[in-house]
PDB file of N, CA and C in Angstrom:
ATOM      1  N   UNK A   1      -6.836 -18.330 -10.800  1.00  0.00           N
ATOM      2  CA  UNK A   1      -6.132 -17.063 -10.798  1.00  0.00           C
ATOM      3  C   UNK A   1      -7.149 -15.927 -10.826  1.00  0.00           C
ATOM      4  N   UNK A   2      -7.063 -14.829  -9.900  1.00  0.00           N
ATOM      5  CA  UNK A   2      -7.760 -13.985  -9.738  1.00  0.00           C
ATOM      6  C   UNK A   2      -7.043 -12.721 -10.687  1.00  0.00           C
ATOM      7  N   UNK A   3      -8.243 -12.113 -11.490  1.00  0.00           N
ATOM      8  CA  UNK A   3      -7.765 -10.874 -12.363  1.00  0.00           C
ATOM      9  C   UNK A   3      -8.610  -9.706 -11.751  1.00  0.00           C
ATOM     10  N   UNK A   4      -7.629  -8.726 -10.860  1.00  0.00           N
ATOM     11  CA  UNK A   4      -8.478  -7.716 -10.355  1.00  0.00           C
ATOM     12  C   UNK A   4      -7.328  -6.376 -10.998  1.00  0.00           C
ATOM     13  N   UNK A   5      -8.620  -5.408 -11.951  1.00  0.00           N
ATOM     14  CA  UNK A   5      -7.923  -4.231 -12.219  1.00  0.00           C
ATOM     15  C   UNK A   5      -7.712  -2.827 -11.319  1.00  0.00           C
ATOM     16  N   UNK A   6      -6.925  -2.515 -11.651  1.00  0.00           N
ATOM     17  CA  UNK A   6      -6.929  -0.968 -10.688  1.00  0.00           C
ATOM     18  C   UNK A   6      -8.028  -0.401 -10.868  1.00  0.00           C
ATOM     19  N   UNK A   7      -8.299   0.057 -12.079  1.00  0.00           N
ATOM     20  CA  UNK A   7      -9.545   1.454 -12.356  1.00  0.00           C
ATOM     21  C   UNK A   7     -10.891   0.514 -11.632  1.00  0.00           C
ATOM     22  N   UNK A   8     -10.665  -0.639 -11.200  1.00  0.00           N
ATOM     23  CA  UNK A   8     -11.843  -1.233 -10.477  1.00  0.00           C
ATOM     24  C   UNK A   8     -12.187  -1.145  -9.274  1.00  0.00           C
ATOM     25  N   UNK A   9     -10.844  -0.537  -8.471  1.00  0.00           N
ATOM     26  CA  UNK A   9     -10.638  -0.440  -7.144  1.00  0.00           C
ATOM     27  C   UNK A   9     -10.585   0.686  -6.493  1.00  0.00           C
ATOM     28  N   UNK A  10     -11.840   1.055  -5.882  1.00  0.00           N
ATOM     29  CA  UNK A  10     -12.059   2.608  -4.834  1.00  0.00           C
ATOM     30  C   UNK A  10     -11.277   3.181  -4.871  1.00  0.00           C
ATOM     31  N   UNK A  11     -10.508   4.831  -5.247  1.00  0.00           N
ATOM     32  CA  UNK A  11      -9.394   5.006  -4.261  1.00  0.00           C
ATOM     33  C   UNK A  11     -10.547   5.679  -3.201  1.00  0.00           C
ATOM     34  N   UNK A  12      -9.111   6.083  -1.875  1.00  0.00           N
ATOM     35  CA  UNK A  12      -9.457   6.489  -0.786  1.00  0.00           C
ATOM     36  C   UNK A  12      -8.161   7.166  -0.549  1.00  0.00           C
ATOM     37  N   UNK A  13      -8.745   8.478   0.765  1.00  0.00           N
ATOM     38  CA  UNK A  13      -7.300   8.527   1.180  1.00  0.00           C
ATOM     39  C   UNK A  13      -6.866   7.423   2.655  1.00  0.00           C
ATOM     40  N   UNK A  14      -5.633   7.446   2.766  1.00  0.00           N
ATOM     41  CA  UNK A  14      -5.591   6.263   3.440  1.00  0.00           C
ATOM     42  C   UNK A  14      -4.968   6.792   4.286  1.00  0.00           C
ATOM     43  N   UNK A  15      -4.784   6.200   5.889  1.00  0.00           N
ATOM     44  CA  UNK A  15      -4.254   6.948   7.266  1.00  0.00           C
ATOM     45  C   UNK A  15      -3.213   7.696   7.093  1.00  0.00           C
ATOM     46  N   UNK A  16      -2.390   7.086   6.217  1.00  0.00           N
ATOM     47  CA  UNK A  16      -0.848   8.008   6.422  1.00  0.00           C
ATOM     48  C   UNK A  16      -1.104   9.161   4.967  1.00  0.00           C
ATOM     49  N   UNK A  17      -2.169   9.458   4.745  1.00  0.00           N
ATOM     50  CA  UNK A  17      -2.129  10.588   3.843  1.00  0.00           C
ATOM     51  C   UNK A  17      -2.337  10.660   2.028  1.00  0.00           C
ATOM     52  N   UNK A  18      -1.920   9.291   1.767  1.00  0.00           N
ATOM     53  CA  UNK A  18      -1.543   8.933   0.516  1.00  0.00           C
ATOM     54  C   UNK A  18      -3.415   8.689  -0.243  1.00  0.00           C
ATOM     55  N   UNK A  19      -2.702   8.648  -1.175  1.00  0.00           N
ATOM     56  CA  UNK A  19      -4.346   8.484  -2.310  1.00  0.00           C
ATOM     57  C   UNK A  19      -4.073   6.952  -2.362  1.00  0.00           C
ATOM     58  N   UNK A  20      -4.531   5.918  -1.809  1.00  0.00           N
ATOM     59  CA  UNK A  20      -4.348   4.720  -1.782  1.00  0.00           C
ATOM     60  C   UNK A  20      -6.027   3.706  -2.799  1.00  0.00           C
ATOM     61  N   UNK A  21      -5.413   2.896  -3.392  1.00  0.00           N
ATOM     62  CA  UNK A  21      -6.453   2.289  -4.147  1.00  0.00           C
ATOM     63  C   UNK A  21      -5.871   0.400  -3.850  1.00  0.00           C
ATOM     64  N   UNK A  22      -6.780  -0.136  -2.655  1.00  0.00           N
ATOM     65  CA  UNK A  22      -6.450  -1.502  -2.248  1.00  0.00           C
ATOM     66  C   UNK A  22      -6.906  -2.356  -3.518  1.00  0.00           C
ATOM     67  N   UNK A  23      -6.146  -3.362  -3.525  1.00  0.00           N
ATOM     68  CA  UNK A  23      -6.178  -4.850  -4.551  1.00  0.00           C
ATOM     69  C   UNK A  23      -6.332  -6.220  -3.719  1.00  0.00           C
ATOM     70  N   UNK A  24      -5.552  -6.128  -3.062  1.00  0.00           N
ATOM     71  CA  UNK A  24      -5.839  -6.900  -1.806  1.00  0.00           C
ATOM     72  C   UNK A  24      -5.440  -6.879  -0.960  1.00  0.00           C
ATOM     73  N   UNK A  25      -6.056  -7.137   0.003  1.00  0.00           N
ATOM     74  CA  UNK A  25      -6.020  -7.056   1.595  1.00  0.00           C
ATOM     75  C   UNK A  25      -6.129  -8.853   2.133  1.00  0.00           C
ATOM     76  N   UNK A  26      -5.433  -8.838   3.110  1.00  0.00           N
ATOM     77  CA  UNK A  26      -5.330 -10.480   3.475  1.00  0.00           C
ATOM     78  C   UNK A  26      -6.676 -10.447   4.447  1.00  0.00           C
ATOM     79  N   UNK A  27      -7.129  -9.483   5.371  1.00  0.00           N
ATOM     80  CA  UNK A  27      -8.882  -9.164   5.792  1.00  0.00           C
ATOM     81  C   UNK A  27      -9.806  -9.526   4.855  1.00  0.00           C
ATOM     82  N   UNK A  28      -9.948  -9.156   4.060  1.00  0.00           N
ATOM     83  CA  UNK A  28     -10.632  -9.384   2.802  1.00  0.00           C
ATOM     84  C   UNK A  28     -10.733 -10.023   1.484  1.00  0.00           C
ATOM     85  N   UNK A  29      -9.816 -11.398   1.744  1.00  0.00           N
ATOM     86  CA  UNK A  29      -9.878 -11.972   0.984  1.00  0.00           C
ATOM     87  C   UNK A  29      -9.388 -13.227   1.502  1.00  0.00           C
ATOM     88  N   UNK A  30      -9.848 -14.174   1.502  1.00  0.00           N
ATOM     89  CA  UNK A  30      -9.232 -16.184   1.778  1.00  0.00           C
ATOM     90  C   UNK A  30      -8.033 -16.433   1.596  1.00  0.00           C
ATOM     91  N   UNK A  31      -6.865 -15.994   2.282  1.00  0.00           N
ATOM     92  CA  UNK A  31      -5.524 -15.880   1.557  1.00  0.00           C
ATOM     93  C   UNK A  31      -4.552 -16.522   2.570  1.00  0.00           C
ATOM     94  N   UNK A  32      -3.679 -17.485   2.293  1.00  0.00           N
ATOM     95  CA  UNK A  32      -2.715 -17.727   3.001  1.00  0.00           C
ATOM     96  C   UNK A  32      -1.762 -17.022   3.887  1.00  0.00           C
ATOM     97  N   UNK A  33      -1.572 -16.200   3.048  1.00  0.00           N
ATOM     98  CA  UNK A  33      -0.321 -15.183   3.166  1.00  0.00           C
ATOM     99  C   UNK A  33      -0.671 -13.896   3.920  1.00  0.00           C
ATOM    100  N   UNK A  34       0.097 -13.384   4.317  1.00  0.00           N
ATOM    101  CA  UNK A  34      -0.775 -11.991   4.987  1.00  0.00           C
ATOM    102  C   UNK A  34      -0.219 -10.510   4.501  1.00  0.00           C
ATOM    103  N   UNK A  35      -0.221 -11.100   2.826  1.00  0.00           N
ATOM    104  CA  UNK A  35       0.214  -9.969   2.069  1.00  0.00           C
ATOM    105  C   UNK A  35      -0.758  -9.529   1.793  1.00  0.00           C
ATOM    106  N   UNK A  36      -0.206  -7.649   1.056  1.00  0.00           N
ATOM    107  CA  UNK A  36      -1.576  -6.498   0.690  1.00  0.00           C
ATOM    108  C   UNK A  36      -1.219  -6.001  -0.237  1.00  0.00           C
ATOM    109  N   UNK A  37      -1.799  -6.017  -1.459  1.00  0.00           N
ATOM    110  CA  UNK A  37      -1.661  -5.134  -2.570  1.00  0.00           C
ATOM    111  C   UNK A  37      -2.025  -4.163  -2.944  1.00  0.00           C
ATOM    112  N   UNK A  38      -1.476  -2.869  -3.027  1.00  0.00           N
ATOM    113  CA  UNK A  38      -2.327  -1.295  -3.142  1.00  0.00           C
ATOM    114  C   UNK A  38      -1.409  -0.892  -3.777  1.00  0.00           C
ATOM    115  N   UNK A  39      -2.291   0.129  -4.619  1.00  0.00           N
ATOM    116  CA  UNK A  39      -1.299   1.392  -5.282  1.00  0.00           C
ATOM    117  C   UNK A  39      -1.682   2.568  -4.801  1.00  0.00           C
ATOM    118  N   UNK A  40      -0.815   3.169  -4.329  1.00  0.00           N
ATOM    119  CA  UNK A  40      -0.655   4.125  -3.649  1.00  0.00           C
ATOM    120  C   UNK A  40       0.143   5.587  -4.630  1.00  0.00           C
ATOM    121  N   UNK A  41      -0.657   6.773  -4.672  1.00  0.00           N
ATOM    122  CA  UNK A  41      -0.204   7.562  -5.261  1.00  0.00           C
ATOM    123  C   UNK A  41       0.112   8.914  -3.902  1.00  0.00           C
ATOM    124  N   UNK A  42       1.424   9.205  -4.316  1.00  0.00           N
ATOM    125  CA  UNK A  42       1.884  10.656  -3.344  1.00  0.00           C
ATOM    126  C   UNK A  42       2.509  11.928  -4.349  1.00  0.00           C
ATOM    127  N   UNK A  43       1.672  12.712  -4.269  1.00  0.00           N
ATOM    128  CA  UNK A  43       2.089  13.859  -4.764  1.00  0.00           C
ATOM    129  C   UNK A  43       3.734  14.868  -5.207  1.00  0.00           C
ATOM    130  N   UNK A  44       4.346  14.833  -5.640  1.00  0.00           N
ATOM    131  CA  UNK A  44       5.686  15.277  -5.739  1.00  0.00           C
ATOM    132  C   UNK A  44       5.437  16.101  -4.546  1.00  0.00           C
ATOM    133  N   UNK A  45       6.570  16.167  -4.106  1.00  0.00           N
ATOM    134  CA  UNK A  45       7.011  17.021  -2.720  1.00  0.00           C
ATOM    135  C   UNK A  45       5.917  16.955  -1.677  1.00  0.00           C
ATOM    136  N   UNK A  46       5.464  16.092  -1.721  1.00  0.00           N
ATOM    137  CA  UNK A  46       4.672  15.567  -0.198  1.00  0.00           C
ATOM    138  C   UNK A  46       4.936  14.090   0.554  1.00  0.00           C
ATOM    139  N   UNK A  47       4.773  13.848   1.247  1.00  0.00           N
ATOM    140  CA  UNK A  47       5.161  12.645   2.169  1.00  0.00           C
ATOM    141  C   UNK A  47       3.985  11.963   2.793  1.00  0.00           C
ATOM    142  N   UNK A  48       4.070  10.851   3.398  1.00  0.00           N
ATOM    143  CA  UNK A  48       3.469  10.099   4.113  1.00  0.00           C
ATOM    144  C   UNK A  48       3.572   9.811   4.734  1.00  0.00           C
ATOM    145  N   UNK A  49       2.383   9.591   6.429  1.00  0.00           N
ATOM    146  CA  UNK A  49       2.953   9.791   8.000  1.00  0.00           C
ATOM    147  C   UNK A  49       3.524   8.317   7.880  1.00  0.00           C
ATOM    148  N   UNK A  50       4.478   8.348   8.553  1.00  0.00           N
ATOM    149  CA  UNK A  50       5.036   7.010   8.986  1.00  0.00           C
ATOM    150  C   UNK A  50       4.316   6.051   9.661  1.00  0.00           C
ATOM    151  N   UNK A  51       3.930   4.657   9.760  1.00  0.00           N
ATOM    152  CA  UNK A  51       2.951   3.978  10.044  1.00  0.00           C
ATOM    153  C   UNK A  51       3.305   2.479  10.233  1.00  0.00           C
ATOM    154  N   UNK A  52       3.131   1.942  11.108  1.00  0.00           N
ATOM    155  CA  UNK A  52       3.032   0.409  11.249  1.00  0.00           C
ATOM    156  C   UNK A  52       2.276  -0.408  11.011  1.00  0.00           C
ATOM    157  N   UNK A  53       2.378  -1.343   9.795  1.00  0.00           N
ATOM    158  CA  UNK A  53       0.657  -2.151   9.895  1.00  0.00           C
ATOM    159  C   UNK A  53       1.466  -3.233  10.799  1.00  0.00           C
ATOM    160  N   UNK A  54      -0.324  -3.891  11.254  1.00  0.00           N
ATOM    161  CA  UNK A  54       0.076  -5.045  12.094  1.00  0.00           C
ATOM    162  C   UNK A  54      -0.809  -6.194  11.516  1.00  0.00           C
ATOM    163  N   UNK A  55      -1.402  -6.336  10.569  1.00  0.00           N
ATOM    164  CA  UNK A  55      -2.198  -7.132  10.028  1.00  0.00           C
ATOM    165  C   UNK A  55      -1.853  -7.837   8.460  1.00  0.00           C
ATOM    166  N   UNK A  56      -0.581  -7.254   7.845  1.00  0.00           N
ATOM    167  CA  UNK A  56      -0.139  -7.942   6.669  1.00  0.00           C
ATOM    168  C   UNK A  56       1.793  -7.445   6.739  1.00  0.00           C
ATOM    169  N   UNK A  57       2.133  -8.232   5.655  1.00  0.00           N
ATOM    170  CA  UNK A  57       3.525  -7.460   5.770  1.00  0.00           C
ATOM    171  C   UNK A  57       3.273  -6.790   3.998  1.00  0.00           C
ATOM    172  N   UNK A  58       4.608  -5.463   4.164  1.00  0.00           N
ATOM    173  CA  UNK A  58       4.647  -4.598   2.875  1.00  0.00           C
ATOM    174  C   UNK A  58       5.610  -4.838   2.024  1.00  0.00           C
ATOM    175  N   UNK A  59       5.597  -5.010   1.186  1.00  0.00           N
ATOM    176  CA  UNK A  59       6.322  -5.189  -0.445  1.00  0.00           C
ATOM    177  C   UNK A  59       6.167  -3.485  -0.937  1.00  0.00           C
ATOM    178  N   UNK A  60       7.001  -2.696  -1.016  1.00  0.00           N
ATOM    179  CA  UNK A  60       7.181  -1.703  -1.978  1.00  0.00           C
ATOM    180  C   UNK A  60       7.768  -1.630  -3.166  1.00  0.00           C
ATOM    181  N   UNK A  61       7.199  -0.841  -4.040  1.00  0.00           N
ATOM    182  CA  UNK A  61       8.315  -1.061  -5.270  1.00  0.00           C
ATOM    183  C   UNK A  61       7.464   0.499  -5.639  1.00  0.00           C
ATOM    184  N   UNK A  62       8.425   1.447  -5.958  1.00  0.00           N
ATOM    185  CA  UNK A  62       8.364   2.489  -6.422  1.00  0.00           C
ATOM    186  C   UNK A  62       8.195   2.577  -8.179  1.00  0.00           C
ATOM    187  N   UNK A  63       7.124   3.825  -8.431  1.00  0.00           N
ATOM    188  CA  UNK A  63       7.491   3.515 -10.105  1.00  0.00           C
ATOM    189  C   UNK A  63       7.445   5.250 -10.415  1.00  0.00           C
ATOM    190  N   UNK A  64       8.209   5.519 -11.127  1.00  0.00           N
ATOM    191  CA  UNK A  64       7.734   6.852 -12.034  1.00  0.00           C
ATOM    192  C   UNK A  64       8.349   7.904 -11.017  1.00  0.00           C
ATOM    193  N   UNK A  65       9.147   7.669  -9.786  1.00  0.00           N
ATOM    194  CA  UNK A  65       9.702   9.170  -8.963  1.00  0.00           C
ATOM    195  C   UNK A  65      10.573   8.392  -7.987  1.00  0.00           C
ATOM    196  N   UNK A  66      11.259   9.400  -7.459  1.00  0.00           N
ATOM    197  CA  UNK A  66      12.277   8.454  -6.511  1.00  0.00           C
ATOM    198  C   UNK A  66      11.437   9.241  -5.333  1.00  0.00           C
ATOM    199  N   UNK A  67      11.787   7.902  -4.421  1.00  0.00           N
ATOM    200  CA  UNK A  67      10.872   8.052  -2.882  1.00  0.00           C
ATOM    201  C   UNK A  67      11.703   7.727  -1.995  1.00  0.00           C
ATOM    202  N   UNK A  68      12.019   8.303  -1.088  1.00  0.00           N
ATOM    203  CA  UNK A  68      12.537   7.959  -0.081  1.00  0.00           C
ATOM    204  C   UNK A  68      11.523   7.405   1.321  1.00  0.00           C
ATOM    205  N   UNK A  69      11.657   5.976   1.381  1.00  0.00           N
ATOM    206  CA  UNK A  69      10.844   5.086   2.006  1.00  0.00           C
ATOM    207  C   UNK A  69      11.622   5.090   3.633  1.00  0.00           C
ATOM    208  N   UNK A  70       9.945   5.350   5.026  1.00  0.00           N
ATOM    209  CA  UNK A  70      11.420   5.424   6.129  1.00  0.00           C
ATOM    210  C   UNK A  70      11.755   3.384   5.990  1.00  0.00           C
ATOM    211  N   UNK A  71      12.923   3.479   6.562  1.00  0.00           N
ATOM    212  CA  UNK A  71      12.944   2.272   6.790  1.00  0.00           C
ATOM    213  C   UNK A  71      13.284   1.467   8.241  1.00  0.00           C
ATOM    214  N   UNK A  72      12.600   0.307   8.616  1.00  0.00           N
ATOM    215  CA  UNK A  72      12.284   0.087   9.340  1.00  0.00           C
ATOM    216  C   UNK A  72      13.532  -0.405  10.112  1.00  0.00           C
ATOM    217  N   UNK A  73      13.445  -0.329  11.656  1.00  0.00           N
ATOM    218  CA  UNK A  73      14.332   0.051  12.662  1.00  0.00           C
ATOM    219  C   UNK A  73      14.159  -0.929  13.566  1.00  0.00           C
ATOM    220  N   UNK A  74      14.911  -1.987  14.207  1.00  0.00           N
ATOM    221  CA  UNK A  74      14.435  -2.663  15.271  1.00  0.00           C
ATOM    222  C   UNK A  74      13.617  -4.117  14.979  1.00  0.00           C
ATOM    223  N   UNK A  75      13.587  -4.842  15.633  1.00  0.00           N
ATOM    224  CA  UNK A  75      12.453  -6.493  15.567  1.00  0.00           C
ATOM    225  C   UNK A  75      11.692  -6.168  15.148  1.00  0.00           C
TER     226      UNK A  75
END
Protein backbone atom coordinates (compact mmCIF):
# COMPACT_ATOMS: atom_id res chain seq x y z
CA UNK A 1 0.00 0.00 0.00
CA UNK A 2 1.26 3.23 -1.12
CA UNK A 3 0.96 6.35 1.48
CA UNK A 4 1.28 9.54 -0.57
CA UNK A 5 0.38 12.97 1.28
CA UNK A 6 -1.00 16.08 -0.26
CA UNK A 7 1.36 18.80 1.33
CA UNK A 8 3.91 16.36 -0.56
CA UNK A 9 2.56 16.98 -3.88
CA UNK A 10 3.59 20.14 -6.24
CA UNK A 11 0.67 22.22 -6.79
CA UNK A 12 0.50 23.67 -10.27
CA UNK A 13 -1.90 25.43 -12.22
CA UNK A 14 -3.39 22.97 -14.42
CA UNK A 15 -4.86 23.46 -18.23
CA UNK A 16 -8.35 24.14 -17.33
CA UNK A 17 -7.32 26.88 -14.80
CA UNK A 18 -7.65 25.20 -11.45
CA UNK A 19 -4.77 25.10 -8.67
CA UNK A 20 -4.36 21.35 -9.17
CA UNK A 21 -1.95 19.20 -6.82
CA UNK A 22 -1.57 15.41 -8.69
CA UNK A 23 -1.43 12.07 -6.35
CA UNK A 24 -1.58 9.97 -9.07
CA UNK A 25 -1.45 9.80 -12.47
CA UNK A 26 -1.78 6.30 -14.31
CA UNK A 27 1.56 7.98 -16.71
CA UNK A 28 3.38 7.99 -13.75
CA UNK A 29 2.95 5.35 -11.89
CA UNK A 30 2.76 1.08 -12.64
CA UNK A 31 -0.96 0.98 -12.35
CA UNK A 32 -3.57 -1.19 -13.73
CA UNK A 33 -6.23 1.07 -13.87
CA UNK A 34 -6.17 4.28 -15.72
CA UNK A 35 -7.32 6.21 -12.81
CA UNK A 36 -5.91 9.87 -11.49
CA UNK A 37 -5.92 11.27 -8.24
CA UNK A 38 -5.67 15.16 -7.72
CA UNK A 39 -6.95 17.74 -5.58
CA UNK A 40 -7.93 20.37 -7.23
CA UNK A 41 -8.73 23.75 -5.64
CA UNK A 42 -11.18 26.58 -7.54
CA UNK A 43 -11.72 29.75 -6.14
CA UNK A 44 -15.43 30.77 -5.11
CA UNK A 45 -17.00 32.32 -8.12
CA UNK A 46 -14.56 31.11 -10.67
CA UNK A 47 -14.76 28.13 -13.01
CA UNK A 48 -12.83 25.77 -14.96
CA UNK A 49 -12.35 25.48 -18.85
CA UNK A 50 -14.13 22.47 -19.78
CA UNK A 51 -11.74 19.68 -20.85
CA UNK A 52 -11.44 16.11 -22.02
CA UNK A 53 -8.77 13.84 -20.69
CA UNK A 54 -7.91 11.01 -22.87
CA UNK A 55 -5.38 9.21 -20.83
CA UNK A 56 -7.28 8.21 -17.43
CA UNK A 57 -10.96 8.29 -16.46
CA UNK A 58 -12.34 11.04 -13.57
CA UNK A 59 -13.88 10.31 -10.22
CA UNK A 60 -15.09 13.69 -8.70
CA UNK A 61 -16.23 14.24 -5.39
CA UNK A 62 -16.66 17.77 -4.27
CA UNK A 63 -15.84 18.93 -0.61
CA UNK A 64 -16.42 22.24 1.29
CA UNK A 65 -18.69 24.29 -1.76
CA UNK A 66 -21.21 23.27 -4.16
CA UNK A 67 -19.83 22.98 -7.81
CA UNK A 68 -21.53 22.68 -10.58
CA UNK A 69 -19.56 19.99 -12.67
CA UNK A 70 -20.24 20.22 -16.79
CA UNK A 71 -21.42 16.91 -17.39
CA UNK A 72 -20.57 14.78 -19.93
CA UNK A 73 -22.66 14.48 -23.22
CA UNK A 74 -22.50 11.75 -25.80
CA UNK A 75 -20.11 8.16 -26.10
Amino acid sequence: MAVIRLEDCPEFIAGDGCRLREMLHPDKADLRLRYSLAHATVAAGESTAAHRLTTSEVVLHHCRARADAPRRRGP
